[in-house]
PDB file of N, CA and C in Angstrom:
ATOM      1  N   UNK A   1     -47.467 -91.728 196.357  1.00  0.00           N
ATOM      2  CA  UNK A   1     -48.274 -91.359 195.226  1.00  0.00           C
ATOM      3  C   UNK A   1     -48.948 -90.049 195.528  1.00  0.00           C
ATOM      4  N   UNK A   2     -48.733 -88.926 194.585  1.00  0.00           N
ATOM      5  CA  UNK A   2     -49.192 -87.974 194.290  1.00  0.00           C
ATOM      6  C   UNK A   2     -50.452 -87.423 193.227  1.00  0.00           C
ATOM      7  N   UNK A   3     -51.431 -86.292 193.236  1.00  0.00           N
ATOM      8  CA  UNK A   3     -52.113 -86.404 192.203  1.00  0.00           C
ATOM      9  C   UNK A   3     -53.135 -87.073 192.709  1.00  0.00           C
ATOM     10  N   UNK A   4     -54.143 -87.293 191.549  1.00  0.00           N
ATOM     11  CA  UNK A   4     -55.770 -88.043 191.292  1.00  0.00           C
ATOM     12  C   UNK A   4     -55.593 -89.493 190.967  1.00  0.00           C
ATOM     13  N   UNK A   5     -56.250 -90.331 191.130  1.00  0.00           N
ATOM     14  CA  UNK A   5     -56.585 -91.495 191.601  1.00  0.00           C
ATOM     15  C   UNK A   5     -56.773 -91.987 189.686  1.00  0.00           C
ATOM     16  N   UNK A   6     -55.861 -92.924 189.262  1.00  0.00           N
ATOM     17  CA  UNK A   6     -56.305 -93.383 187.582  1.00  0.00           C
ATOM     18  C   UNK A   6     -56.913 -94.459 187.646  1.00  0.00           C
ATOM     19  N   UNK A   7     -57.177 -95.175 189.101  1.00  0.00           N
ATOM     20  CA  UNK A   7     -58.185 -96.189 189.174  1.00  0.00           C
ATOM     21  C   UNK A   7     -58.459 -96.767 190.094  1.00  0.00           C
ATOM     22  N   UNK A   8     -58.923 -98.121 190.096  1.00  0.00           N
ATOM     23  CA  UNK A   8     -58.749 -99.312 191.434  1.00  0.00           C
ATOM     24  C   UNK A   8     -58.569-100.205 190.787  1.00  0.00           C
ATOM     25  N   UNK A   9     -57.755-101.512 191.666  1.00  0.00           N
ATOM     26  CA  UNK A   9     -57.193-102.401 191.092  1.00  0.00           C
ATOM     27  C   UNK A   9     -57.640-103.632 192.664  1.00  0.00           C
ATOM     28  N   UNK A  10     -58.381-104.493 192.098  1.00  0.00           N
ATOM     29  CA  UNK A  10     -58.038-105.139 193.078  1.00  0.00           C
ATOM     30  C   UNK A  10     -57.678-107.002 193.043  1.00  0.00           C
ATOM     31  N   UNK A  11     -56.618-107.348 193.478  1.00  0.00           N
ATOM     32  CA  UNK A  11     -56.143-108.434 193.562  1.00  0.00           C
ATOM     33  C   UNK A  11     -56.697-109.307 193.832  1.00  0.00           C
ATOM     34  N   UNK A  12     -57.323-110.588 193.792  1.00  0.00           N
ATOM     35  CA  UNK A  12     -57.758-111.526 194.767  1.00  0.00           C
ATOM     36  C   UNK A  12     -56.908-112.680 194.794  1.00  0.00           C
ATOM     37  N   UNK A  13     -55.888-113.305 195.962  1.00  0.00           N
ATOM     38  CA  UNK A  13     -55.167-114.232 196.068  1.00  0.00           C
ATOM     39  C   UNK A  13     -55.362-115.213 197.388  1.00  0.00           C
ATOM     40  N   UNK A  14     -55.299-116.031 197.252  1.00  0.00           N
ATOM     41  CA  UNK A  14     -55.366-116.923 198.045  1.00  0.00           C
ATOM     42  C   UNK A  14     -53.995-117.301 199.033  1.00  0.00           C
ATOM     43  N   UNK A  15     -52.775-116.926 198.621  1.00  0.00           N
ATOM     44  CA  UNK A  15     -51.428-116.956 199.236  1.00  0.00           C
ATOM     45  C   UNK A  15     -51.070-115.366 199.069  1.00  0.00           C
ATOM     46  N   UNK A  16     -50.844-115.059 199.403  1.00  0.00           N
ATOM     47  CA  UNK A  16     -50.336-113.456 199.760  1.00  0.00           C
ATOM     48  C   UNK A  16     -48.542-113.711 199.850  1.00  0.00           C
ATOM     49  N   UNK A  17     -47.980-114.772 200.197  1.00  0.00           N
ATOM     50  CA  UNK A  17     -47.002-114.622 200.469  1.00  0.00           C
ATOM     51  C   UNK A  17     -46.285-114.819 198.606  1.00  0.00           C
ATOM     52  N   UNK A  18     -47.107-115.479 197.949  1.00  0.00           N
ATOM     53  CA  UNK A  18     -46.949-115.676 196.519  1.00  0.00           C
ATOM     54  C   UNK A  18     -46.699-114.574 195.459  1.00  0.00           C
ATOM     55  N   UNK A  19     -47.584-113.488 196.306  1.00  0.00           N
ATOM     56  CA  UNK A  19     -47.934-112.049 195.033  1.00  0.00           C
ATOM     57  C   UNK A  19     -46.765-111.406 195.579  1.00  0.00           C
ATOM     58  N   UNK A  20     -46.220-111.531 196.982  1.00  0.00           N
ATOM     59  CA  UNK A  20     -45.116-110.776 198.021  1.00  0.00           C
ATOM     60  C   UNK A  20     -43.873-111.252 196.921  1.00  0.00           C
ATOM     61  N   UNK A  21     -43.855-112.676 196.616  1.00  0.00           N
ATOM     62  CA  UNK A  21     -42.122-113.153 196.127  1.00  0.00           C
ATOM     63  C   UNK A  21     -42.398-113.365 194.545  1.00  0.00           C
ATOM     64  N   UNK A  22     -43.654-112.961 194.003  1.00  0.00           N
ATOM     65  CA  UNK A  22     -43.707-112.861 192.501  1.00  0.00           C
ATOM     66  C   UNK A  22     -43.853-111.943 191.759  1.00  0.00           C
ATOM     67  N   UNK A  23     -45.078-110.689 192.590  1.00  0.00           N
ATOM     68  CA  UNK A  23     -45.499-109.819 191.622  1.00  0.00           C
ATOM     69  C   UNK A  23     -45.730-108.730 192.315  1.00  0.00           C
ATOM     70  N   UNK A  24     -44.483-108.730 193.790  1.00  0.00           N
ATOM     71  CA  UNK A  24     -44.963-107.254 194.206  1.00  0.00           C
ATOM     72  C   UNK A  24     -44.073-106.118 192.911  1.00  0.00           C
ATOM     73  N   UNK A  25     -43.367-106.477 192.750  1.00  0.00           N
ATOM     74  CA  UNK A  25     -42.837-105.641 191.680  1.00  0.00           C
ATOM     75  C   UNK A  25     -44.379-104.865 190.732  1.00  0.00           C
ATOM     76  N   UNK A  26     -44.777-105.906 190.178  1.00  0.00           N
ATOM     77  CA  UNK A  26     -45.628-105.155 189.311  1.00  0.00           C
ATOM     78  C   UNK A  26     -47.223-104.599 189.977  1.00  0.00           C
ATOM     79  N   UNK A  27     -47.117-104.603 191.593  1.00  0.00           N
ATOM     80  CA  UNK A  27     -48.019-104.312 192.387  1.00  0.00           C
ATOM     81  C   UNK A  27     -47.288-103.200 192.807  1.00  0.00           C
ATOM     82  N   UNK A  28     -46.334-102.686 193.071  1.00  0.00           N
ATOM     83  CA  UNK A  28     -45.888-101.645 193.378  1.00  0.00           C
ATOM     84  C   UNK A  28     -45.735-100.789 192.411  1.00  0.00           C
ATOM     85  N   UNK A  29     -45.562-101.061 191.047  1.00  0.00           N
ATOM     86  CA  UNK A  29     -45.627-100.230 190.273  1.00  0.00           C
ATOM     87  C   UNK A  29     -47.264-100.033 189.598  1.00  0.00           C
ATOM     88  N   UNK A  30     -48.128-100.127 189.739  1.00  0.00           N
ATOM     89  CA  UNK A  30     -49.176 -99.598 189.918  1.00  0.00           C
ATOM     90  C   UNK A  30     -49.554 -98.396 190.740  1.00  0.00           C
ATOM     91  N   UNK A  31     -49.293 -98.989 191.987  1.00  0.00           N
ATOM     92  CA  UNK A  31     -49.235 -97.495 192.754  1.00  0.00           C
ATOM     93  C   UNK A  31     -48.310 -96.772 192.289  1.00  0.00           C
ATOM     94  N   UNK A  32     -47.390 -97.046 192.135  1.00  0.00           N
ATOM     95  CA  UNK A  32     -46.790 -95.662 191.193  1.00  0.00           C
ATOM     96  C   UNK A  32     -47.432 -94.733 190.356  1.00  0.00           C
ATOM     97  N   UNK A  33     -47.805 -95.743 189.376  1.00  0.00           N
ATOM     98  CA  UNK A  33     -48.367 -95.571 188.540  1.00  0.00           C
ATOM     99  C   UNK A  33     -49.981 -94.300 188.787  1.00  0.00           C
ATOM    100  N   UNK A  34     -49.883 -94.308 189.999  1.00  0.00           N
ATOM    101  CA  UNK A  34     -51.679 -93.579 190.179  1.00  0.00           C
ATOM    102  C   UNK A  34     -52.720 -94.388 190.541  1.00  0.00           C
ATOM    103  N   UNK A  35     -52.496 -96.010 190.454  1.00  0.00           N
ATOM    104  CA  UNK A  35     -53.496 -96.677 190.769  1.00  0.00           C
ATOM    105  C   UNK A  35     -53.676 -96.857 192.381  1.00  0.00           C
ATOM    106  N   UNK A  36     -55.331 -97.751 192.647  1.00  0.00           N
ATOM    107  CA  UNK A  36     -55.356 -97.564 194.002  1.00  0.00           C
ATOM    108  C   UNK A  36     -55.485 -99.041 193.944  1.00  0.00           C
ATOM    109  N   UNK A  37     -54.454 -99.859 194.721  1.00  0.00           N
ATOM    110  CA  UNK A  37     -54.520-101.356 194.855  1.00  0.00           C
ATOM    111  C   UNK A  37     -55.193-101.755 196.125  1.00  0.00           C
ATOM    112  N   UNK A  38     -55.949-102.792 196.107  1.00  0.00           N
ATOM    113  CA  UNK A  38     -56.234-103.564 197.255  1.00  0.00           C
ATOM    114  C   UNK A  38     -55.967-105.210 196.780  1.00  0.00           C
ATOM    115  N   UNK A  39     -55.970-105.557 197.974  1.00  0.00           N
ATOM    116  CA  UNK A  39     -55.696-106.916 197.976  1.00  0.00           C
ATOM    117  C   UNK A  39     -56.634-108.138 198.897  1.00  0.00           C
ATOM    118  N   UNK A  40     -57.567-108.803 198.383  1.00  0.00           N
ATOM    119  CA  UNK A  40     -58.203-109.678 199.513  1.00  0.00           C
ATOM    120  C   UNK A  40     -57.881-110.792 199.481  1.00  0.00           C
ATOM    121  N   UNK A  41     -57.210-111.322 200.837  1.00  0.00           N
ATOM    122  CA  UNK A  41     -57.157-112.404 200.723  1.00  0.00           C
ATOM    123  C   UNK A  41     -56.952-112.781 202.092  1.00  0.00           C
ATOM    124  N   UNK A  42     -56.347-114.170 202.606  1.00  0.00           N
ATOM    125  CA  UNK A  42     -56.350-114.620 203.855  1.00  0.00           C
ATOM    126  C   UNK A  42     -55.207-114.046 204.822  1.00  0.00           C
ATOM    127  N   UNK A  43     -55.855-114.050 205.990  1.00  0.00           N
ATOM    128  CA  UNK A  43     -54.455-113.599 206.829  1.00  0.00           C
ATOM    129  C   UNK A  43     -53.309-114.048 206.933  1.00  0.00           C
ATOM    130  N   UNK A  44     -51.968-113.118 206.610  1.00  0.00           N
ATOM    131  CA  UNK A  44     -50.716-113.264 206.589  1.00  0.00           C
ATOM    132  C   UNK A  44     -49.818-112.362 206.837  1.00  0.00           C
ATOM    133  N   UNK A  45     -49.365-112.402 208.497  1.00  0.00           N
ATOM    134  CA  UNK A  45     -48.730-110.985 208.933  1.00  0.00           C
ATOM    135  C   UNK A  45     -47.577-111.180 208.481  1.00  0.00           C
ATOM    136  N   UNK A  46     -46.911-112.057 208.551  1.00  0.00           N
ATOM    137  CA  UNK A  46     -45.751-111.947 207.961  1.00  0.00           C
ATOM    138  C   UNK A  46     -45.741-111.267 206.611  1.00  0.00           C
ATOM    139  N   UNK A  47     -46.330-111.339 205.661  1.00  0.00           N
ATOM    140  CA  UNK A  47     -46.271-111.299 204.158  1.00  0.00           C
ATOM    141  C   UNK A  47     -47.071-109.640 203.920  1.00  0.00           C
ATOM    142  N   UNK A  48     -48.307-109.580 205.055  1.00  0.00           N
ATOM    143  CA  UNK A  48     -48.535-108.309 205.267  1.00  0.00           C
ATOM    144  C   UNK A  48     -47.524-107.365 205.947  1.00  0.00           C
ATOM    145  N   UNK A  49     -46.499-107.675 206.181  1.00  0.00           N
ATOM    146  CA  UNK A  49     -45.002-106.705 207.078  1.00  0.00           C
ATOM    147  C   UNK A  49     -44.407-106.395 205.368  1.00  0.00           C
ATOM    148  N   UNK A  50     -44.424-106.981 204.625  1.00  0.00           N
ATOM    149  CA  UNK A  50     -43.920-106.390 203.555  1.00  0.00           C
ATOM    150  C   UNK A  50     -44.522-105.369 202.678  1.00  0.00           C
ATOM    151  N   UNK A  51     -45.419-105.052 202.999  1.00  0.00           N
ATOM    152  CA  UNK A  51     -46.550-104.145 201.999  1.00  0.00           C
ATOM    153  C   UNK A  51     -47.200-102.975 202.894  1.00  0.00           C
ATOM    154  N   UNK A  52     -46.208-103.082 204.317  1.00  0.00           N
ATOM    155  CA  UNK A  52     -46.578-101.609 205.021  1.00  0.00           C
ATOM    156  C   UNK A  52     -45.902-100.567 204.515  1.00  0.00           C
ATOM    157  N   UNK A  53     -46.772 -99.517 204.045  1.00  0.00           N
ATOM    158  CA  UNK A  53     -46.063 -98.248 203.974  1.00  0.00           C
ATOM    159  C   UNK A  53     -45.748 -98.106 202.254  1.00  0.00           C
ATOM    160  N   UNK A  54     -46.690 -99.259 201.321  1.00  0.00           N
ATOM    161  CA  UNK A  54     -46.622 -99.611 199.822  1.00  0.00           C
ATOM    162  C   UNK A  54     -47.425 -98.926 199.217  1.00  0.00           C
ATOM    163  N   UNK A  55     -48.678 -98.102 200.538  1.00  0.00           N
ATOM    164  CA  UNK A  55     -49.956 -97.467 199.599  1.00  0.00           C
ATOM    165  C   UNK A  55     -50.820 -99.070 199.169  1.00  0.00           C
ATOM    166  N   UNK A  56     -50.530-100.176 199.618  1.00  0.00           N
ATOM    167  CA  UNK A  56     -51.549-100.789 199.184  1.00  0.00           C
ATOM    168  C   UNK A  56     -52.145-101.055 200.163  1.00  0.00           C
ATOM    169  N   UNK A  57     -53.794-101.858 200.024  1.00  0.00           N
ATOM    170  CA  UNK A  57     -54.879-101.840 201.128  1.00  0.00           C
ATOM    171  C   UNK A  57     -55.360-103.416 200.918  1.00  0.00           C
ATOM    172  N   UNK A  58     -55.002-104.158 202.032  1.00  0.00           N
ATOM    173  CA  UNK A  58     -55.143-105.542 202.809  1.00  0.00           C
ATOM    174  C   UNK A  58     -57.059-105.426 202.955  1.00  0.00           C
ATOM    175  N   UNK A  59     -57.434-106.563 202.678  1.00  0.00           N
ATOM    176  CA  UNK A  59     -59.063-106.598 202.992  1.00  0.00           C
ATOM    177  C   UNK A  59     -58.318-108.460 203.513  1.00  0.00           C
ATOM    178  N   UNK A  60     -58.431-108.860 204.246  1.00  0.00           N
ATOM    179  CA  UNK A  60     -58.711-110.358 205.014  1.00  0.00           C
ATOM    180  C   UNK A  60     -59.651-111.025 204.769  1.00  0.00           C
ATOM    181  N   UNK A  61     -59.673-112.176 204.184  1.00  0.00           N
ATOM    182  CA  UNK A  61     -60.872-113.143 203.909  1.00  0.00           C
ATOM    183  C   UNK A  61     -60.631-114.359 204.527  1.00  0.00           C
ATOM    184  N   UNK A  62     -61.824-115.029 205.018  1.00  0.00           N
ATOM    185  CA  UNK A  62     -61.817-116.405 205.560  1.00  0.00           C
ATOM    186  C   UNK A  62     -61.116-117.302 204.768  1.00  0.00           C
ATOM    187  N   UNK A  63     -60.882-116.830 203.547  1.00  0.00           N
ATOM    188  CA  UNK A  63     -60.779-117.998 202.507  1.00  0.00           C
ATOM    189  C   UNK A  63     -59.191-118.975 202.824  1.00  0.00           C
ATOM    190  N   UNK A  64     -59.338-120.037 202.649  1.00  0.00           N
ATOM    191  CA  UNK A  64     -58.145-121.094 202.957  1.00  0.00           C
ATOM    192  C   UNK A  64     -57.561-121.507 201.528  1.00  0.00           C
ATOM    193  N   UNK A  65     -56.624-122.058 201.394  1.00  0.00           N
ATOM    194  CA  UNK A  65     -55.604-122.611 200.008  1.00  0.00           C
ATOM    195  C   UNK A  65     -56.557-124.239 200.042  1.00  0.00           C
ATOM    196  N   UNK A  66     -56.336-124.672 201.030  1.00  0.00           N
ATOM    197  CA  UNK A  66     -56.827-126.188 201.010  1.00  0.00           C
ATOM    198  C   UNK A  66     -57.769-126.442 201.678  1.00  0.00           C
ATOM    199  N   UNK A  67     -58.569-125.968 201.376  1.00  0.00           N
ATOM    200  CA  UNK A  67     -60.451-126.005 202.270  1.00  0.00           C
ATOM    201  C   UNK A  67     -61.179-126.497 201.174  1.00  0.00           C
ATOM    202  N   UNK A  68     -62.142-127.663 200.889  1.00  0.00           N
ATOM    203  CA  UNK A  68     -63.468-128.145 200.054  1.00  0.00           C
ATOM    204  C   UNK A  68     -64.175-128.419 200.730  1.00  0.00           C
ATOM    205  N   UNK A  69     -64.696-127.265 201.756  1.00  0.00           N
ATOM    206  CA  UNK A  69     -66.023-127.465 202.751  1.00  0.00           C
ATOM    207  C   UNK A  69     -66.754-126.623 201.950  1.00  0.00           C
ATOM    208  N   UNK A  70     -68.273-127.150 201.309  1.00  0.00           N
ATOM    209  CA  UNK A  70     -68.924-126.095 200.543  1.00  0.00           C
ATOM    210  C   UNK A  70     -69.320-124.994 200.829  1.00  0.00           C
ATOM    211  N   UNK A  71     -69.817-125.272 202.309  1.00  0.00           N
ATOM    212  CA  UNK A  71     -70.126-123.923 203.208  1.00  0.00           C
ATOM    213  C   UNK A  71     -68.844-123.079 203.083  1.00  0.00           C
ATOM    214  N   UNK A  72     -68.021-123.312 203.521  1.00  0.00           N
ATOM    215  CA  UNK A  72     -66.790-122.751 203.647  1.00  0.00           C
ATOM    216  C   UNK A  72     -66.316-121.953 202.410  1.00  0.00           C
ATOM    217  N   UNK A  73     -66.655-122.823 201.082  1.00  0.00           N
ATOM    218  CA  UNK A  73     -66.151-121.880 200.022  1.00  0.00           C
ATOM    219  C   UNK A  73     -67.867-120.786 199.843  1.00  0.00           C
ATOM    220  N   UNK A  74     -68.557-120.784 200.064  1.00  0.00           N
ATOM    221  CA  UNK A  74     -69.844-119.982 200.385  1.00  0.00           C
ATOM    222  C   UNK A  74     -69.645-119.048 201.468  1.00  0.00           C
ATOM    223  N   UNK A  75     -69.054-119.457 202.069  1.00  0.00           N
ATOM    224  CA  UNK A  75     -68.766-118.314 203.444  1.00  0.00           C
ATOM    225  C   UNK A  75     -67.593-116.738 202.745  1.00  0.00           C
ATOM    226  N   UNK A  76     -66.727-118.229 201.606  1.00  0.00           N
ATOM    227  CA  UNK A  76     -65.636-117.260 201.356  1.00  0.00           C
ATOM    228  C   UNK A  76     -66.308-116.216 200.393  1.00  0.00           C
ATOM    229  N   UNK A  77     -67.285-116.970 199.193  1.00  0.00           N
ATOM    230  CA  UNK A  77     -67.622-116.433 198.267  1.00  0.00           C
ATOM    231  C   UNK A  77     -68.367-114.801 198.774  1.00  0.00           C
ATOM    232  N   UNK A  78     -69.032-114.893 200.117  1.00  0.00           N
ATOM    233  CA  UNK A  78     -69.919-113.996 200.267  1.00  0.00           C
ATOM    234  C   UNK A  78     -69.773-113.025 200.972  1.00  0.00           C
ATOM    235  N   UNK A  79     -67.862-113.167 201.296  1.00  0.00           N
ATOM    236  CA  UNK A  79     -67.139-112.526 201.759  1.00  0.00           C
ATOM    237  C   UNK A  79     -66.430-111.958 200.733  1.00  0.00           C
ATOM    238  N   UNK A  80     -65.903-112.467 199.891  1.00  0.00           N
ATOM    239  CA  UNK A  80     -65.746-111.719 198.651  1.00  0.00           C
ATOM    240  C   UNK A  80     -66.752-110.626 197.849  1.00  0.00           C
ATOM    241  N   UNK A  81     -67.931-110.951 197.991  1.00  0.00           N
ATOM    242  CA  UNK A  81     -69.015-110.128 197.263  1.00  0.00           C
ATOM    243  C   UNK A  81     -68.738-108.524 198.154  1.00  0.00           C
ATOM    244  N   UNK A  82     -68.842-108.909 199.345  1.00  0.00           N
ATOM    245  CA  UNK A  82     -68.561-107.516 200.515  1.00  0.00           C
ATOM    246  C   UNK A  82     -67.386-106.572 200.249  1.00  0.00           C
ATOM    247  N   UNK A  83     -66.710-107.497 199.931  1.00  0.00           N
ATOM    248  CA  UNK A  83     -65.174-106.403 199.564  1.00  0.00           C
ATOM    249  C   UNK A  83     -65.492-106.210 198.491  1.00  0.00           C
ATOM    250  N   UNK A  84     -66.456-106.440 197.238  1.00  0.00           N
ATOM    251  CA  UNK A  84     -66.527-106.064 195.891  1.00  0.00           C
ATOM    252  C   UNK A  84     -67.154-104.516 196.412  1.00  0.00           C
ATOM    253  N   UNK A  85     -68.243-105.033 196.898  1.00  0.00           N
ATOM    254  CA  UNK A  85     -69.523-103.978 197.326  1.00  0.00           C
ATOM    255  C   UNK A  85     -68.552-102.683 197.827  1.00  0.00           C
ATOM    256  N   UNK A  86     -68.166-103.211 198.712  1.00  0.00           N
ATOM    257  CA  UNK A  86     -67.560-102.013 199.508  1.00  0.00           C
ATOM    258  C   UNK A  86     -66.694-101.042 198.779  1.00  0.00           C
ATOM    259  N   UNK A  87     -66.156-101.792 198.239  1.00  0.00           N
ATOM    260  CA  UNK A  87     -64.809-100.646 196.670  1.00  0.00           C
ATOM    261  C   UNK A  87     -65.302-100.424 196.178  1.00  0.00           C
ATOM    262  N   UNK A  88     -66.679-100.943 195.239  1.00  0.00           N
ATOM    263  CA  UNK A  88     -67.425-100.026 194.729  1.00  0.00           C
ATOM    264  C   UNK A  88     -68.559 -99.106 195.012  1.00  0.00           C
ATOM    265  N   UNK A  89     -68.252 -98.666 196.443  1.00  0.00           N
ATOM    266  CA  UNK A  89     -69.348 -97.569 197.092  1.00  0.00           C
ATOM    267  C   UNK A  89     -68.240 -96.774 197.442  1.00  0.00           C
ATOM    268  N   UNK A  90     -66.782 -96.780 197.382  1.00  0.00           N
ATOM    269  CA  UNK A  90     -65.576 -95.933 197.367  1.00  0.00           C
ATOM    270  C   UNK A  90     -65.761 -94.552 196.568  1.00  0.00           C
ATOM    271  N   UNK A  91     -65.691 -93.466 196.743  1.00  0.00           N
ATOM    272  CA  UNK A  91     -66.030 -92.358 195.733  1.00  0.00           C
ATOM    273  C   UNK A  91     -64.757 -91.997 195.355  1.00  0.00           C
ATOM    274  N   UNK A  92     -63.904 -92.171 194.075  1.00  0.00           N
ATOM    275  CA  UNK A  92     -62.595 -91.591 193.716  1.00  0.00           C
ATOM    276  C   UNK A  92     -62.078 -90.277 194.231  1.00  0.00           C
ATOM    277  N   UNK A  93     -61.129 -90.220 194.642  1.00  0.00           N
ATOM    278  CA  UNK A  93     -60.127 -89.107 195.333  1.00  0.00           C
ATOM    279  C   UNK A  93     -59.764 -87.945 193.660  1.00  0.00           C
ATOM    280  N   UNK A  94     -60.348 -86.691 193.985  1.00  0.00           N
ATOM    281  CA  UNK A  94     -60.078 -86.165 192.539  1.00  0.00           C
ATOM    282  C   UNK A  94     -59.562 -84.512 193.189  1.00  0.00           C
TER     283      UNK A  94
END
């Protein structure tokens, strides 16, 4: 991707390997497109080996598929707020 930045986009998934065999298509064409994608979600190197070198940006969250520990979804939630915070203290590339 070439040019100024037409936005941010950011994903939040809980399986990464899901958005990899469903919707990298329309995640890759975003960045095409000019957009700036990120993605937060739980660790997955395997599924992260497919999205090296895509222009998109991995943020890792504690968060689990099958976890109902309340703390746990509080831990995730407030880990999520951080990656909000943080992209939006990002200053666009112009």
């Amino acid at each position: 991707m070439s040019g100024p930045v037409r936005g941010r986009l950011l994903y939040v998934i809980n399986d990464l390997a899901f958005l990899v065999s469903h919707r990298l298509s329309v995640t890759l064409a975003a960045v095409e497109a000019g957009y700036e994608v990120h993605i937060a979600t739980p660790k997955d190197i395997a599924s992260e080996r497919e999205l090296v070198g895509s222009g998109v940006h991995i943020h890792r969250l504690g968060m689990h598929r099958h976890k109902t520990n309340p703390v746990a979804e509080l831990r995730s939630l407030w880990e999520l707020y951080r990656t909000f915070r943080r992209l939006s203290r990002i200053s666009s590339i112009s």
